[in-house]
N, C-alpha and C. Protein backbone atom coordinates (compact mmCIF):
# COMPACT_ATOMS: atom_id res chain seq x y z
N UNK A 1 16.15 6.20 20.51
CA UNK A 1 15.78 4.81 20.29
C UNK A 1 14.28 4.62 20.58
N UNK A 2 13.41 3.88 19.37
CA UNK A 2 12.13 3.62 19.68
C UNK A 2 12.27 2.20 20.44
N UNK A 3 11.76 2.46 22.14
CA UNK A 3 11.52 1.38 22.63
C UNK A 3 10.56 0.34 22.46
N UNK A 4 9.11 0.80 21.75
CA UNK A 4 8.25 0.29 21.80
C UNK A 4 9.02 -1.05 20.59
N UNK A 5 10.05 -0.59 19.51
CA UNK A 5 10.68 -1.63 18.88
C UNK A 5 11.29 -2.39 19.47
N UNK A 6 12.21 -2.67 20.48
CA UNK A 6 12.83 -3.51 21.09
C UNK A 6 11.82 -4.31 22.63
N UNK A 7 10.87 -3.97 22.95
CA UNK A 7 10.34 -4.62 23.49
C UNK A 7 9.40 -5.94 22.89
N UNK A 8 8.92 -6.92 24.19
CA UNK A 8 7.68 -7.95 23.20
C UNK A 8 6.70 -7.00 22.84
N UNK A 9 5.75 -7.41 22.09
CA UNK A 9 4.20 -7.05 21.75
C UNK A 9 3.29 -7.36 23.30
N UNK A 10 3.96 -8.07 24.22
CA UNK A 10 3.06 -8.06 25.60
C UNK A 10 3.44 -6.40 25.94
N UNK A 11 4.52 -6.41 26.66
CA UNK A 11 5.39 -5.79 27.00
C UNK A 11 5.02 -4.39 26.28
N UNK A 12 4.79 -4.13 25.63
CA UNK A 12 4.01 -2.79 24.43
C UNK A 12 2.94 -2.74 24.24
N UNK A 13 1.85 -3.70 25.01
CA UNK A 13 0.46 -3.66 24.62
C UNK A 13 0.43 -3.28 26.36
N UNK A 14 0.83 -3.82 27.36
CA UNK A 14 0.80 -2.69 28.80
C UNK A 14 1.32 -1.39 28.61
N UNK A 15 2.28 -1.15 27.87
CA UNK A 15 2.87 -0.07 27.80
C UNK A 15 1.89 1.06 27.53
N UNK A 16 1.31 0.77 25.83
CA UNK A 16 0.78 1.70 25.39
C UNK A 16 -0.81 1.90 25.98
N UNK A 17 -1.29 0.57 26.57
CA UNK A 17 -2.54 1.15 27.39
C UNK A 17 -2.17 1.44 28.72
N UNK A 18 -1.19 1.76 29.34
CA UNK A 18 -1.43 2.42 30.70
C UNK A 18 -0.53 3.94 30.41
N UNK A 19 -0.48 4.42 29.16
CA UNK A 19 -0.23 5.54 28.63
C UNK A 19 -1.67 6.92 28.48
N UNK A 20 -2.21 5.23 28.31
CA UNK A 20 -4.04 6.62 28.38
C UNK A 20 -4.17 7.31 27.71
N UNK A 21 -3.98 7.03 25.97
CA UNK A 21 -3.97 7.94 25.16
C UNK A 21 -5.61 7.96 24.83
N UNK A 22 -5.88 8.92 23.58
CA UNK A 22 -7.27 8.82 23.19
C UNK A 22 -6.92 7.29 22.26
N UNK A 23 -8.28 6.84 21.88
CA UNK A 23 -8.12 5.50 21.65
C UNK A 23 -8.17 5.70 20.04
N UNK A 24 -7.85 6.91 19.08
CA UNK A 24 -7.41 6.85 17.95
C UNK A 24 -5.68 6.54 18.25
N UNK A 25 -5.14 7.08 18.98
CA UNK A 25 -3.67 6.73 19.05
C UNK A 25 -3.37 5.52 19.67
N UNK A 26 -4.10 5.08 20.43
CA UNK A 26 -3.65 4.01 20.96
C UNK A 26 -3.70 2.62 19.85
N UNK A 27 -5.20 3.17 19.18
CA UNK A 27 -5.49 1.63 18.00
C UNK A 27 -4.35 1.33 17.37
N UNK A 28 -3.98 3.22 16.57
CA UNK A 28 -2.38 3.04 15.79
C UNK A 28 -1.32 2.42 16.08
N UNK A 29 -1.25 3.00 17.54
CA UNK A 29 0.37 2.08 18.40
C UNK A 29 0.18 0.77 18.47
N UNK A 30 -1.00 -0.07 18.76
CA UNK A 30 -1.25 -1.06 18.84
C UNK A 30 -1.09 -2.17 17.43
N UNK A 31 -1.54 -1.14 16.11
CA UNK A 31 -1.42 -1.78 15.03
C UNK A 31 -0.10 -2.08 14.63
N UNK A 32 0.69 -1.02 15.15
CA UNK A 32 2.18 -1.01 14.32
C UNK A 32 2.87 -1.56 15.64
N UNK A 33 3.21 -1.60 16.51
CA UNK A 33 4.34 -2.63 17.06
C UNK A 33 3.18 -3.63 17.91
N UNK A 34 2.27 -3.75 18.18
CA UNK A 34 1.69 -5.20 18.63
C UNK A 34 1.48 -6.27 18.19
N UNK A 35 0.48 -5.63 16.83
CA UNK A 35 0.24 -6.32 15.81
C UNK A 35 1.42 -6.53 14.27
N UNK A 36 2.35 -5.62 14.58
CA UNK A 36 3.33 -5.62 13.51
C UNK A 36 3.04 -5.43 11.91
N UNK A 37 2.26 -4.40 12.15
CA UNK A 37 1.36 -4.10 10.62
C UNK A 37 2.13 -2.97 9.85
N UNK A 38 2.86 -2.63 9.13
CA UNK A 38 3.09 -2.26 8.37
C UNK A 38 2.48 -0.43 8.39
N UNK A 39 3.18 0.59 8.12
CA UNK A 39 1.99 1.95 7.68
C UNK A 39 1.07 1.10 6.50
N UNK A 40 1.75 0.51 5.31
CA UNK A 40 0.64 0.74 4.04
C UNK A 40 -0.44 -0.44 4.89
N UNK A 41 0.02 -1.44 5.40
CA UNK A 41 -1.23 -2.37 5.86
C UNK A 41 -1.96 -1.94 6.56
N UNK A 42 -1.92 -0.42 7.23
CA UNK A 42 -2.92 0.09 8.34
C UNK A 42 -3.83 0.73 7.36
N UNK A 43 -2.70 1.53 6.62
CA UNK A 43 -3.37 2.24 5.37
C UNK A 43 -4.69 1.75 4.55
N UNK A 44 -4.38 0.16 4.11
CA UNK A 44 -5.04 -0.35 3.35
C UNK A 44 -6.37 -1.29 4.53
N UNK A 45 -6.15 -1.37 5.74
CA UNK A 45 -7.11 -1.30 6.35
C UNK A 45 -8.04 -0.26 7.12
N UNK A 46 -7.74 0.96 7.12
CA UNK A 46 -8.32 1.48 7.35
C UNK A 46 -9.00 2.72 6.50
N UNK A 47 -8.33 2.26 5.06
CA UNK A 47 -8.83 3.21 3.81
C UNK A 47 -8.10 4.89 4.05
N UNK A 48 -6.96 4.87 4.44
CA UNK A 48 -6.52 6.33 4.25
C UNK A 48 -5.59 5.88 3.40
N UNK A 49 -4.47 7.05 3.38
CA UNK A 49 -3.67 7.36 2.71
C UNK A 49 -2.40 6.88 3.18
N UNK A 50 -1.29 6.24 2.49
CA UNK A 50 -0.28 6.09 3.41
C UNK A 50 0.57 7.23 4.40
N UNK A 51 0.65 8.22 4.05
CA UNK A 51 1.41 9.68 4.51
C UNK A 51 0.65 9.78 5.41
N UNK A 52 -0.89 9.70 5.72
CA UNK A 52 -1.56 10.54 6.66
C UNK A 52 -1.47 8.81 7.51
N UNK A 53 -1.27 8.07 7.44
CA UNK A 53 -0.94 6.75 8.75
C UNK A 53 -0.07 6.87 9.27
N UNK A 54 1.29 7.71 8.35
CA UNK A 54 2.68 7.98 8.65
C UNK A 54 2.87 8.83 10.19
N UNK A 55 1.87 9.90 9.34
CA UNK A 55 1.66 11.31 10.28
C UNK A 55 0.93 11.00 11.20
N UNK A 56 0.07 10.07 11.69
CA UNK A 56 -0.87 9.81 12.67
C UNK A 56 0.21 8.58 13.99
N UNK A 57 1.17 7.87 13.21
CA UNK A 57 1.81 6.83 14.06
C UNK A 57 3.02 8.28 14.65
N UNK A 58 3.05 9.05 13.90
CA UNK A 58 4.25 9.87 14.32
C UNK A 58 4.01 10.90 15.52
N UNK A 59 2.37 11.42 15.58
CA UNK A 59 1.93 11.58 16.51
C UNK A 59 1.53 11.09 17.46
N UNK A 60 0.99 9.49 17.43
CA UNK A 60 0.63 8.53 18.61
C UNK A 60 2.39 8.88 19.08
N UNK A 61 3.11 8.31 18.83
CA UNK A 61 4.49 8.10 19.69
C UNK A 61 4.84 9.35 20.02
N UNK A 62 4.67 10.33 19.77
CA UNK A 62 4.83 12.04 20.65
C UNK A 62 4.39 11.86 21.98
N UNK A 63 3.30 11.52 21.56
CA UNK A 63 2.16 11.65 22.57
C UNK A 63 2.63 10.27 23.66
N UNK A 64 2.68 9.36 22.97
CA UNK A 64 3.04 8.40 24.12
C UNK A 64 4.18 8.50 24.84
N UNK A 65 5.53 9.42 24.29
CA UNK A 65 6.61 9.26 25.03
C UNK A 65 6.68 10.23 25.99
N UNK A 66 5.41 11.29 25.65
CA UNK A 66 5.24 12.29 26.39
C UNK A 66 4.15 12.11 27.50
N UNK A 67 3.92 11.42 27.18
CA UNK A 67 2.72 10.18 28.46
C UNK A 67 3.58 9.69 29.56
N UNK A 68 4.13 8.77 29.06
CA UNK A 68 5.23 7.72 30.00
C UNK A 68 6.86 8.60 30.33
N UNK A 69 6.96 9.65 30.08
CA UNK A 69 8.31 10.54 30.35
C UNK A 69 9.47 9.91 29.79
């Protein structure tokens, strides 16, 4: 179960900054459950590709669940 989905956007914006990731993963986690943006809306804001936003949110949450245990 992805928790960062069932929590608020407060509640996931402490989460993912006292995780201490580098702050490319953290922007991502922040975009997709804080801000509730979509992959293609990160995509289309940040000019990549949708697959490689896919692959980058799929690694922020590795990394974060492997942060917080």
């Amino acid at each position: 179960m992805d928790i960062l989905k069932t929590i608020s956007e407060k509640q996931a914006m402490i989460m993912i900054k006292s995780a201490n990731l580098r702050k490319k993963y953290e922007e991502i986690l922040i975009m997709r459950y804080v801000d509730n943006m979509s992959c293609q809306e990160i995509a289309d804001l940040k000019g990549k590709e949708l697959q490689t936003i896919r692959n980058e949110v799929c690694i922020a949450r590795k990394k974060f669940y492997n942060k917080i245990g």
